[in-house]
C-alpha atoms as a PDB file:
ATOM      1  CA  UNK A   1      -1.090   5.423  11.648  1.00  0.00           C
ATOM      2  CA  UNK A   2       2.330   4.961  10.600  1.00  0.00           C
ATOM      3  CA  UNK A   3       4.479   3.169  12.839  1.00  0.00           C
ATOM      4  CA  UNK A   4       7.088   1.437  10.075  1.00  0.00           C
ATOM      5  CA  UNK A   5       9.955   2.525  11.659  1.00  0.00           C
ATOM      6  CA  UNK A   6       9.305  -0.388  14.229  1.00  0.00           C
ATOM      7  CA  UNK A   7       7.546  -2.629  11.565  1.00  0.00           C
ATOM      8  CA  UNK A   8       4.742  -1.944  12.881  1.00  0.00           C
ATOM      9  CA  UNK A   9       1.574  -0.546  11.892  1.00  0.00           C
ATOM     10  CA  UNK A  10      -0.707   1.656  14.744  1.00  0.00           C
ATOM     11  CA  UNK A  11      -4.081   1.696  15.226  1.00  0.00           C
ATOM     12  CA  UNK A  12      -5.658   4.529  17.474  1.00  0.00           C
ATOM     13  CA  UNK A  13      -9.519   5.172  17.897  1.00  0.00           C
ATOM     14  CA  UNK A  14     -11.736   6.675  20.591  1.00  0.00           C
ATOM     15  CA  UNK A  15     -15.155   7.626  21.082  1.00  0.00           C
ATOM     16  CA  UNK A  16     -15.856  11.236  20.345  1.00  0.00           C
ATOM     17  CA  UNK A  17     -18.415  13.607  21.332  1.00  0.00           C
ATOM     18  CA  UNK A  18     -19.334  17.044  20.228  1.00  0.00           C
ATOM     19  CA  UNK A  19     -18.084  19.082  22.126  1.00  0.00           C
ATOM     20  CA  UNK A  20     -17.334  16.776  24.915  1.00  0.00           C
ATOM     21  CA  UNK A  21     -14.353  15.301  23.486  1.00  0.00           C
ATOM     22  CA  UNK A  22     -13.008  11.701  23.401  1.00  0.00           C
ATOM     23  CA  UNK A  23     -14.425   9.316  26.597  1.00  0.00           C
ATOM     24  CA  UNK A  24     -12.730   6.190  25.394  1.00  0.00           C
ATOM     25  CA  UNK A  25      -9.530   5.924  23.309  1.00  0.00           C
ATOM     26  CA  UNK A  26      -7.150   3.173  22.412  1.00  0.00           C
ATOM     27  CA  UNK A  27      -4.384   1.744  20.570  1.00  0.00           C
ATOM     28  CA  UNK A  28      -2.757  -1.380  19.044  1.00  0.00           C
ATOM     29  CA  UNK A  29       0.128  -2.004  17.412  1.00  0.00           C
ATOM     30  CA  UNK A  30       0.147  -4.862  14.848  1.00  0.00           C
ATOM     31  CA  UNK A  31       3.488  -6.419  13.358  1.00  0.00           C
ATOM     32  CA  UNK A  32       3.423  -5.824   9.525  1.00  0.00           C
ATOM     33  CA  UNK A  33       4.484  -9.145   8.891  1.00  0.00           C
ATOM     34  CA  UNK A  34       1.292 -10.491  10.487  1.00  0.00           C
ATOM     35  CA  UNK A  35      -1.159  -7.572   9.297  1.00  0.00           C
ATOM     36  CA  UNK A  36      -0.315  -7.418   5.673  1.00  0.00           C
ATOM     37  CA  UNK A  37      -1.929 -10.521   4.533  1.00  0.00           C
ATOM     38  CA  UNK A  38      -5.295  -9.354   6.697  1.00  0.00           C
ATOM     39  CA  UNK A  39      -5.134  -6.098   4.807  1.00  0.00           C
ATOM     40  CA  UNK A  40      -4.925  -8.120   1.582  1.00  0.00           C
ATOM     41  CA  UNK A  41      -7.783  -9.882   2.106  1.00  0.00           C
ATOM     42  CA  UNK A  42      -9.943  -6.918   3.595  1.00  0.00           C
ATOM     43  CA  UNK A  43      -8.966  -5.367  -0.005  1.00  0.00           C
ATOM     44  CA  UNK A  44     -10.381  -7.863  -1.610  1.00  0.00           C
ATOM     45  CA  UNK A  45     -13.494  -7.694   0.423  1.00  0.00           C
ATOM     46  CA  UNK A  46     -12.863 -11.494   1.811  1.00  0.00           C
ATOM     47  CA  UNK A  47     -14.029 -12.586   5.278  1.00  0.00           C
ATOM     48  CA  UNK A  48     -11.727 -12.047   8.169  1.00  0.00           C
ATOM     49  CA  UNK A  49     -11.309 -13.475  11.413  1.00  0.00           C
ATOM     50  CA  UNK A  50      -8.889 -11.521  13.451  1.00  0.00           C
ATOM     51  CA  UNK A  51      -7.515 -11.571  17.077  1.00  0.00           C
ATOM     52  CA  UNK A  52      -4.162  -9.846  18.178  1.00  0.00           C
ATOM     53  CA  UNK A  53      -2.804  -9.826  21.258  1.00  0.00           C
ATOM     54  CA  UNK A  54      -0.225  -7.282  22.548  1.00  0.00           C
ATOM     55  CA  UNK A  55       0.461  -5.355  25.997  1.00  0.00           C
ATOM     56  CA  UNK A  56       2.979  -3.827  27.982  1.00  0.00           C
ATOM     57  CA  UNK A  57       4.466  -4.828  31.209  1.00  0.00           C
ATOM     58  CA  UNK A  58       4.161  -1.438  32.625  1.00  0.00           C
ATOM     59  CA  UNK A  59       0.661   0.401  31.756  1.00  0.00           C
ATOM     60  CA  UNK A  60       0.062   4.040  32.857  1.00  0.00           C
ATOM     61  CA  UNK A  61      -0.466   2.687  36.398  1.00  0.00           C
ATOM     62  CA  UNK A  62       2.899   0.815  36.670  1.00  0.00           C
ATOM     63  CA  UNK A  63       1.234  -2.016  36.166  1.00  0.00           C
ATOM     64  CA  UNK A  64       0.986  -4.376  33.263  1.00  0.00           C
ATOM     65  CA  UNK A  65      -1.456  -3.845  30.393  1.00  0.00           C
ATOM     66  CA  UNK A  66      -3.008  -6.355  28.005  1.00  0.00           C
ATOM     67  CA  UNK A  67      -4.404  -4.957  24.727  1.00  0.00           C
ATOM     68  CA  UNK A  68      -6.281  -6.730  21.902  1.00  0.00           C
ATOM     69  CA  UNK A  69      -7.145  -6.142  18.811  1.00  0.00           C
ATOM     70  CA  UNK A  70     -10.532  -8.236  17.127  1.00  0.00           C
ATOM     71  CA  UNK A  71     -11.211  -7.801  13.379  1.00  0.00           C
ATOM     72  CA  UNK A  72     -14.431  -9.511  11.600  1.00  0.00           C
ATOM     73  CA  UNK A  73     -16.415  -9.612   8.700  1.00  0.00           C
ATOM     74  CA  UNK A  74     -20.087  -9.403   9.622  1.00  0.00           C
ATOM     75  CA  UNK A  75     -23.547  -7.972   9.091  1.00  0.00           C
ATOM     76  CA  UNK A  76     -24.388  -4.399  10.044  1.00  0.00           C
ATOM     77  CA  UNK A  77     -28.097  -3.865  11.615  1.00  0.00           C
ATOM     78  CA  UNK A  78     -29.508  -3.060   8.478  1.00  0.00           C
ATOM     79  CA  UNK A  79     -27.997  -6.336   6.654  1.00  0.00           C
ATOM     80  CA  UNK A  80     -25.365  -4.655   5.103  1.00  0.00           C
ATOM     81  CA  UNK A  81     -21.896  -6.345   4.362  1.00  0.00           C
ATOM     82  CA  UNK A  82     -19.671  -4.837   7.343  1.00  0.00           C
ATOM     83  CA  UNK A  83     -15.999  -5.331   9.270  1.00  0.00           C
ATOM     84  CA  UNK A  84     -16.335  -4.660  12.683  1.00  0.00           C
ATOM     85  CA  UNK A  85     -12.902  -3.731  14.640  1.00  0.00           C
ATOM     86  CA  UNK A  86     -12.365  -3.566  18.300  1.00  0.00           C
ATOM     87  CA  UNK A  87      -9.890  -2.377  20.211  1.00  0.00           C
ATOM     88  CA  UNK A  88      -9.650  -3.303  24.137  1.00  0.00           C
ATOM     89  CA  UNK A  89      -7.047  -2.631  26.751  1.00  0.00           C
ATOM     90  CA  UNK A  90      -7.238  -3.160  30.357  1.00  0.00           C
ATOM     91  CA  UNK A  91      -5.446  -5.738  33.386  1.00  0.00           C
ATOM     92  CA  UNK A  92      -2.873  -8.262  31.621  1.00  0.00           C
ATOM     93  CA  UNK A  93      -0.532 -10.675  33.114  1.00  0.00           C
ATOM     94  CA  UNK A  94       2.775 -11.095  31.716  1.00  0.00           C
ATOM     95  CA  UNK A  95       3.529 -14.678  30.560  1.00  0.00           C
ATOM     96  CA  UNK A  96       6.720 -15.694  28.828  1.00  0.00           C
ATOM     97  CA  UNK A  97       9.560 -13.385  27.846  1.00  0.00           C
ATOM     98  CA  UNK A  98       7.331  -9.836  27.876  1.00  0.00           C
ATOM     99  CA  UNK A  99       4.198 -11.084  26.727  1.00  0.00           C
ATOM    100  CA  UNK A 100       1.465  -9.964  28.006  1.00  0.00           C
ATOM    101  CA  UNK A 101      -2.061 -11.655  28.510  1.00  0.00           C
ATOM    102  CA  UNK A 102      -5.700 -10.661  29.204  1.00  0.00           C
ATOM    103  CA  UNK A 103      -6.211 -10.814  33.092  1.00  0.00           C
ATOM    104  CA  UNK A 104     -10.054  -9.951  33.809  1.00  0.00           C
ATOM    105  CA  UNK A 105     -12.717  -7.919  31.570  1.00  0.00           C
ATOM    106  CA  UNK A 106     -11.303  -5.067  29.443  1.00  0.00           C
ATOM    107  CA  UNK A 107     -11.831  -1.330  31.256  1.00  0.00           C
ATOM    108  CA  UNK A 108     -11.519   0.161  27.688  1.00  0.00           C
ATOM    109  CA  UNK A 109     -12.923  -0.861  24.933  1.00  0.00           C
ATOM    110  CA  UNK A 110     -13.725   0.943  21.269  1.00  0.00           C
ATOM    111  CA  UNK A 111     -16.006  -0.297  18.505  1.00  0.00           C
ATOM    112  CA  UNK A 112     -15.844   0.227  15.023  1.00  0.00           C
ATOM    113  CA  UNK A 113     -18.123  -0.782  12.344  1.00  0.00           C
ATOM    114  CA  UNK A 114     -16.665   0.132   8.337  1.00  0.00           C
ATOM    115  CA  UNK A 115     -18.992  -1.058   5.718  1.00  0.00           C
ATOM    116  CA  UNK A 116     -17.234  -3.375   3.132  1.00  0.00           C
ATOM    117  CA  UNK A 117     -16.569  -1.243   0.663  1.00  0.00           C
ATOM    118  CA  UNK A 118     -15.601   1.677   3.124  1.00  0.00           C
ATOM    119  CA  UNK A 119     -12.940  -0.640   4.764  1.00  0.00           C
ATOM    120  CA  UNK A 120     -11.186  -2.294   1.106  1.00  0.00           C
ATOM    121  CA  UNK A 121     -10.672   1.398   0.134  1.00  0.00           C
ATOM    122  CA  UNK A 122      -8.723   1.659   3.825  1.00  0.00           C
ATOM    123  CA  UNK A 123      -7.107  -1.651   3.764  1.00  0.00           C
ATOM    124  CA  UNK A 124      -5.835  -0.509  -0.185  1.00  0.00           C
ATOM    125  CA  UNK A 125      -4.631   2.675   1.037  1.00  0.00           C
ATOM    126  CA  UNK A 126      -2.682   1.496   3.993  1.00  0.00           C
ATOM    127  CA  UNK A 127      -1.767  -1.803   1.558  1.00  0.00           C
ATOM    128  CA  UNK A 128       0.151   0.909  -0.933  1.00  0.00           C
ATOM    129  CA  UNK A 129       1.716   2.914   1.923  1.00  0.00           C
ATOM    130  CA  UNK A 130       3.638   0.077   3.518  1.00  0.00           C
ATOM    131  CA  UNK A 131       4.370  -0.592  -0.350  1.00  0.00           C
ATOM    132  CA  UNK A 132       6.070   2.787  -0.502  1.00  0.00           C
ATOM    133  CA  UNK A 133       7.855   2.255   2.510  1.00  0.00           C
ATOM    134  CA  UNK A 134       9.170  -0.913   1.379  1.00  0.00           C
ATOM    135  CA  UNK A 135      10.606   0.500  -1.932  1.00  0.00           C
ATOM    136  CA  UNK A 136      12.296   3.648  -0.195  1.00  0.00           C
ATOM    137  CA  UNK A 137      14.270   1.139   1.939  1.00  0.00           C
ATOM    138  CA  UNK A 138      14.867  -0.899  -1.166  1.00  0.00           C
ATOM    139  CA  UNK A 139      15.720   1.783  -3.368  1.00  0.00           C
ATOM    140  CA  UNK A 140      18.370   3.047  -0.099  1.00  0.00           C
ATOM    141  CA  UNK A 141      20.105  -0.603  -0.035  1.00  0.00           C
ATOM    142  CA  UNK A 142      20.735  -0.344  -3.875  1.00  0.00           C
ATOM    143  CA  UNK A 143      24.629  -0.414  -4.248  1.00  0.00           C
ATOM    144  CA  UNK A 144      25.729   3.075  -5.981  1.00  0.00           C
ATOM    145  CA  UNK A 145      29.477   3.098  -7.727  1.00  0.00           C
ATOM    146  CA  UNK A 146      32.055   2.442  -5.038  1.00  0.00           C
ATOM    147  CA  UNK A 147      29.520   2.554  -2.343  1.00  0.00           C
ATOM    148  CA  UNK A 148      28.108   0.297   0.401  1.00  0.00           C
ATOM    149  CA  UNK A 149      24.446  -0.664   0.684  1.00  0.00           C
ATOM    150  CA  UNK A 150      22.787   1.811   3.092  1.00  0.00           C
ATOM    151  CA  UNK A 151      20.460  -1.280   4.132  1.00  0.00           C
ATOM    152  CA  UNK A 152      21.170  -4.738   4.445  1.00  0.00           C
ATOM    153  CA  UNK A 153      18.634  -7.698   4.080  1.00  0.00           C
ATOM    154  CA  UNK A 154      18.345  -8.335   7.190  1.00  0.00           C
ATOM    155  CA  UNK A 155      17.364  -4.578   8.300  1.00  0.00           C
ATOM    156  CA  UNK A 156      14.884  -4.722   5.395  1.00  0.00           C
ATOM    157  CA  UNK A 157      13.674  -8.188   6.628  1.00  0.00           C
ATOM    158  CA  UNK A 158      12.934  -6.261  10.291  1.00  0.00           C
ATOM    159  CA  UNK A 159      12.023  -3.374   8.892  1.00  0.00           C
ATOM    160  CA  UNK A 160       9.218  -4.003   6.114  1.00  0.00           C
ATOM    161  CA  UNK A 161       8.371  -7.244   7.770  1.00  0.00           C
ATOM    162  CA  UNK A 162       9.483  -9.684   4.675  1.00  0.00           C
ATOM    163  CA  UNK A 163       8.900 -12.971   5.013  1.00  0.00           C
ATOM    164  CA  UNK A 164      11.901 -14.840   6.333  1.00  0.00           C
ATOM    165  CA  UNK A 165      14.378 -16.538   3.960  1.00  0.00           C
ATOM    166  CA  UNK A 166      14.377 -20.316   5.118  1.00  0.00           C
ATOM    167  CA  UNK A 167      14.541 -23.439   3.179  1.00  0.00           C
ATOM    168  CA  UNK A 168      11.554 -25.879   3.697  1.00  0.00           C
ATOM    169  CA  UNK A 169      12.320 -28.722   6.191  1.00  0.00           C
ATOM    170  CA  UNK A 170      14.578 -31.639   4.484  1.00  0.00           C
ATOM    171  CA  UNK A 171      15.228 -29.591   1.437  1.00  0.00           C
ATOM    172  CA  UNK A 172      19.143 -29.534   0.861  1.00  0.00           C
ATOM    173  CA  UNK A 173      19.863 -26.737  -1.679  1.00  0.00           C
ATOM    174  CA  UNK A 174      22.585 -27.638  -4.663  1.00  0.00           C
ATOM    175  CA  UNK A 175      26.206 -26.743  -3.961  1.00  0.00           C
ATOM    176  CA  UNK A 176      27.708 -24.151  -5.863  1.00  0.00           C
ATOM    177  CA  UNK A 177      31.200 -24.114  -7.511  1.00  0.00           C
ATOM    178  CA  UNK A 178      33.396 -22.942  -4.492  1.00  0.00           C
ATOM    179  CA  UNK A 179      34.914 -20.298  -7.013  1.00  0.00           C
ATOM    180  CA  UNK A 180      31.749 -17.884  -6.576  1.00  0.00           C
ATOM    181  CA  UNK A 181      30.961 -18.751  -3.623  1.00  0.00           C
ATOM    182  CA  UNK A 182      33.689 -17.605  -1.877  1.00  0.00           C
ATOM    183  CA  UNK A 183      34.220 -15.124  -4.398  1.00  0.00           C
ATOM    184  CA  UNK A 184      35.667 -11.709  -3.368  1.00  0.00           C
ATOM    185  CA  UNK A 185      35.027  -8.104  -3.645  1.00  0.00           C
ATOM    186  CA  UNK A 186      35.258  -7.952  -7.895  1.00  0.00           C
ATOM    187  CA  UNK A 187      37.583  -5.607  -8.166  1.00  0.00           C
ATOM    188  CA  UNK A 188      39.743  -6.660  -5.333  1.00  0.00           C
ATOM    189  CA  UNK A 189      39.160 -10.259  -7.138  1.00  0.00           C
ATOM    190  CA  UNK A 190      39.912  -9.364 -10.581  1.00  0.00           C
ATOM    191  CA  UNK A 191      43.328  -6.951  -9.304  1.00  0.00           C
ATOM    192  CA  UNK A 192      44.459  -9.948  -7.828  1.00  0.00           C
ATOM    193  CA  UNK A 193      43.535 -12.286 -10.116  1.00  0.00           C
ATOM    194  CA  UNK A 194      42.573 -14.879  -7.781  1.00  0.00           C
ATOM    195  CA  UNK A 195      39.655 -15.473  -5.396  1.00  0.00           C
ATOM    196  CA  UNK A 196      39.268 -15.907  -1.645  1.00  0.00           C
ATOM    197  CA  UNK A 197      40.088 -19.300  -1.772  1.00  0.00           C
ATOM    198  CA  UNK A 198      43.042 -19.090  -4.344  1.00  0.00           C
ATOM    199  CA  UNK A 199      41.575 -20.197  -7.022  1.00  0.00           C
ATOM    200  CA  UNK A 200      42.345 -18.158 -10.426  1.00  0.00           C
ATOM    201  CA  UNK A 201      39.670 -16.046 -11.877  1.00  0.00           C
ATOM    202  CA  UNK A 202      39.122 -17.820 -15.314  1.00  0.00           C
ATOM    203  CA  UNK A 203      40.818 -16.198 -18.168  1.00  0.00           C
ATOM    204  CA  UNK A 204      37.655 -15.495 -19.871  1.00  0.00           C
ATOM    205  CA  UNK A 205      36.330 -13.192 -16.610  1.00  0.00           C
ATOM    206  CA  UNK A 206      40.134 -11.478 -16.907  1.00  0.00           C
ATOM    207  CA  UNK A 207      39.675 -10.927 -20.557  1.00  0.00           C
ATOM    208  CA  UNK A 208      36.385  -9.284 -19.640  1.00  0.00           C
ATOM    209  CA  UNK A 209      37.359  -7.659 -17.072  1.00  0.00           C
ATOM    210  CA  UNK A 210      40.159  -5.743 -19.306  1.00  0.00           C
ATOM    211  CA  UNK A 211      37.985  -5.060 -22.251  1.00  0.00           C
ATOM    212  CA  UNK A 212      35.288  -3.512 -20.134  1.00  0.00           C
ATOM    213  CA  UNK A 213      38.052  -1.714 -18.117  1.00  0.00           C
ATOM    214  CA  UNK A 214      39.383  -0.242 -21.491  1.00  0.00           C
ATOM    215  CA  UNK A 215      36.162   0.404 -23.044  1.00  0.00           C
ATOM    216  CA  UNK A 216      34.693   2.535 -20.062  1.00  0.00           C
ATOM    217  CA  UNK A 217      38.154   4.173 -18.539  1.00  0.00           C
ATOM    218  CA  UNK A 218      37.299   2.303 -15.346  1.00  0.00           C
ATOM    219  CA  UNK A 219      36.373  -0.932 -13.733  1.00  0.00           C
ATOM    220  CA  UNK A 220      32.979  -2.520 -13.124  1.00  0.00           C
ATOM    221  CA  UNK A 221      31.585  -1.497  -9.672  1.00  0.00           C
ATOM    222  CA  UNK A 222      30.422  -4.565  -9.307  1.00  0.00           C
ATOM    223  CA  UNK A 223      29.845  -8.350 -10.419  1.00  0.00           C
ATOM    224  CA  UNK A 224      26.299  -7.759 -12.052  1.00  0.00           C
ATOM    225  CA  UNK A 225      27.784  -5.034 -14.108  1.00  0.00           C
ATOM    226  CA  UNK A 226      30.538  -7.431 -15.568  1.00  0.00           C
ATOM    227  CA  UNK A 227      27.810  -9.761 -16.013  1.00  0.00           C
ATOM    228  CA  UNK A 228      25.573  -7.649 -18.392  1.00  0.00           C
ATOM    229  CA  UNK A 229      28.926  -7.114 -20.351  1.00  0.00           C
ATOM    230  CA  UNK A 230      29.313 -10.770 -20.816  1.00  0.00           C
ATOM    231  CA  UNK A 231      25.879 -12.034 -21.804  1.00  0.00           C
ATOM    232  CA  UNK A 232      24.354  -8.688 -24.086  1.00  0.00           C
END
């Protein structure tokens, strides 16, 4: 079930009756980040070994609630290739800053069992969903002419659950020329002919800057626009 919108991704099942209704239900919420590569792997029919923890620190009785979430790859009773998912929730104990923990035996608890095959073409399906989110949030942070990214990296980062941009341990990037680093706004750059830090925008980028300027009736809307210009 979709749940994006907290980078999340929610799984709810119960045990149903025929006219009797549900006896058992439950849910789990799994962090995309973390679930994406399982899904990967369930759509290529690897094995999986899965355990998530979650909870809340208020349940439906005030008190808190641990719920976990087991994934495997297995063998059904009649030898079959098989994932079997489980869903518990019941007593937790809240350790750390809202995290909650498994305090006694589950008093809910709901089985699944998907052969192989039947849970690739899920874990494909849900695979190309989160895809779709991910490029309607791209597709929104896009810069349009003399606009403002609706989305920024970072909201992206929390909201499709991107891995995080962070340089290895004791790897020290190369410097770049202070001129484009500190670079400003391109149009406030080029109409002042200078950058942040003072330094003069090279002739060439002026002469650029004009010709494009002339040739279109208006200025590039931004620096990768200038840049085709330059190097076509």
């Amino acid at each position: 079930m979709d749940a994006s919108e907290i980078a999340k991704v929610k799984l709810f099942a119960g045990h149903y009756k025929r006219g009797e209704g549900a006896d058992q239900t439950a849910r789990h919420y799994v962090d995309v980040r973390i679930f994406r590569p399982i899904l990967h792997d369930l759509s290529w029919g690897k094995m999986v070994e899965f355990v998530d923890f979650k909870g809340s620190e208020k349940g439906a009785d005030g008190k808190p609630e641990s719920r976990v979430l087991k994934i495997r790859s297995g063998k059904d009773k009649k030898d079959r290739e098989a994932i079997f998912i489980t869903l518990q929730a019941g007593p937790g104990a809240v350790v750390g800053e809202g995290a909650v923990k498994p305090a006694g035996q589950p008093t809910t608890e709901v089985n699944i069992v998907l052969l192989r095959e039947q849970a690739r073409q899920i874990a494909y399906d849900v695979l190309e969903f989160l895809t779709a989110v991910r490029t309607k949030l791209l597709l929104q942070a896009i810069t349009q002419p003399g606009g403002k990214p609706q989305v920024t990296i970072e909201d992206m980062v929390n909201a499709l659950g991107l891995p995080e941009m962070g340089m290895a341990d004791g790897f020290t990037p190369a410097p770049k020329p202070a001129a484009v680093v500190n670079q400003l706004d391109p149009i406030k750059a080029f109409a002042e002919k200078r950058y942040l830090n003072n330094e003069m925008v090279p002739a060439q980028f002026m002469a650029e800057y004009n010709a494009y300027t002339q040739e279109t009736g208006k200025p590039p809307f931004n620096h990768e626009a200038l840049m085709s210009r330059m190097f076509r």
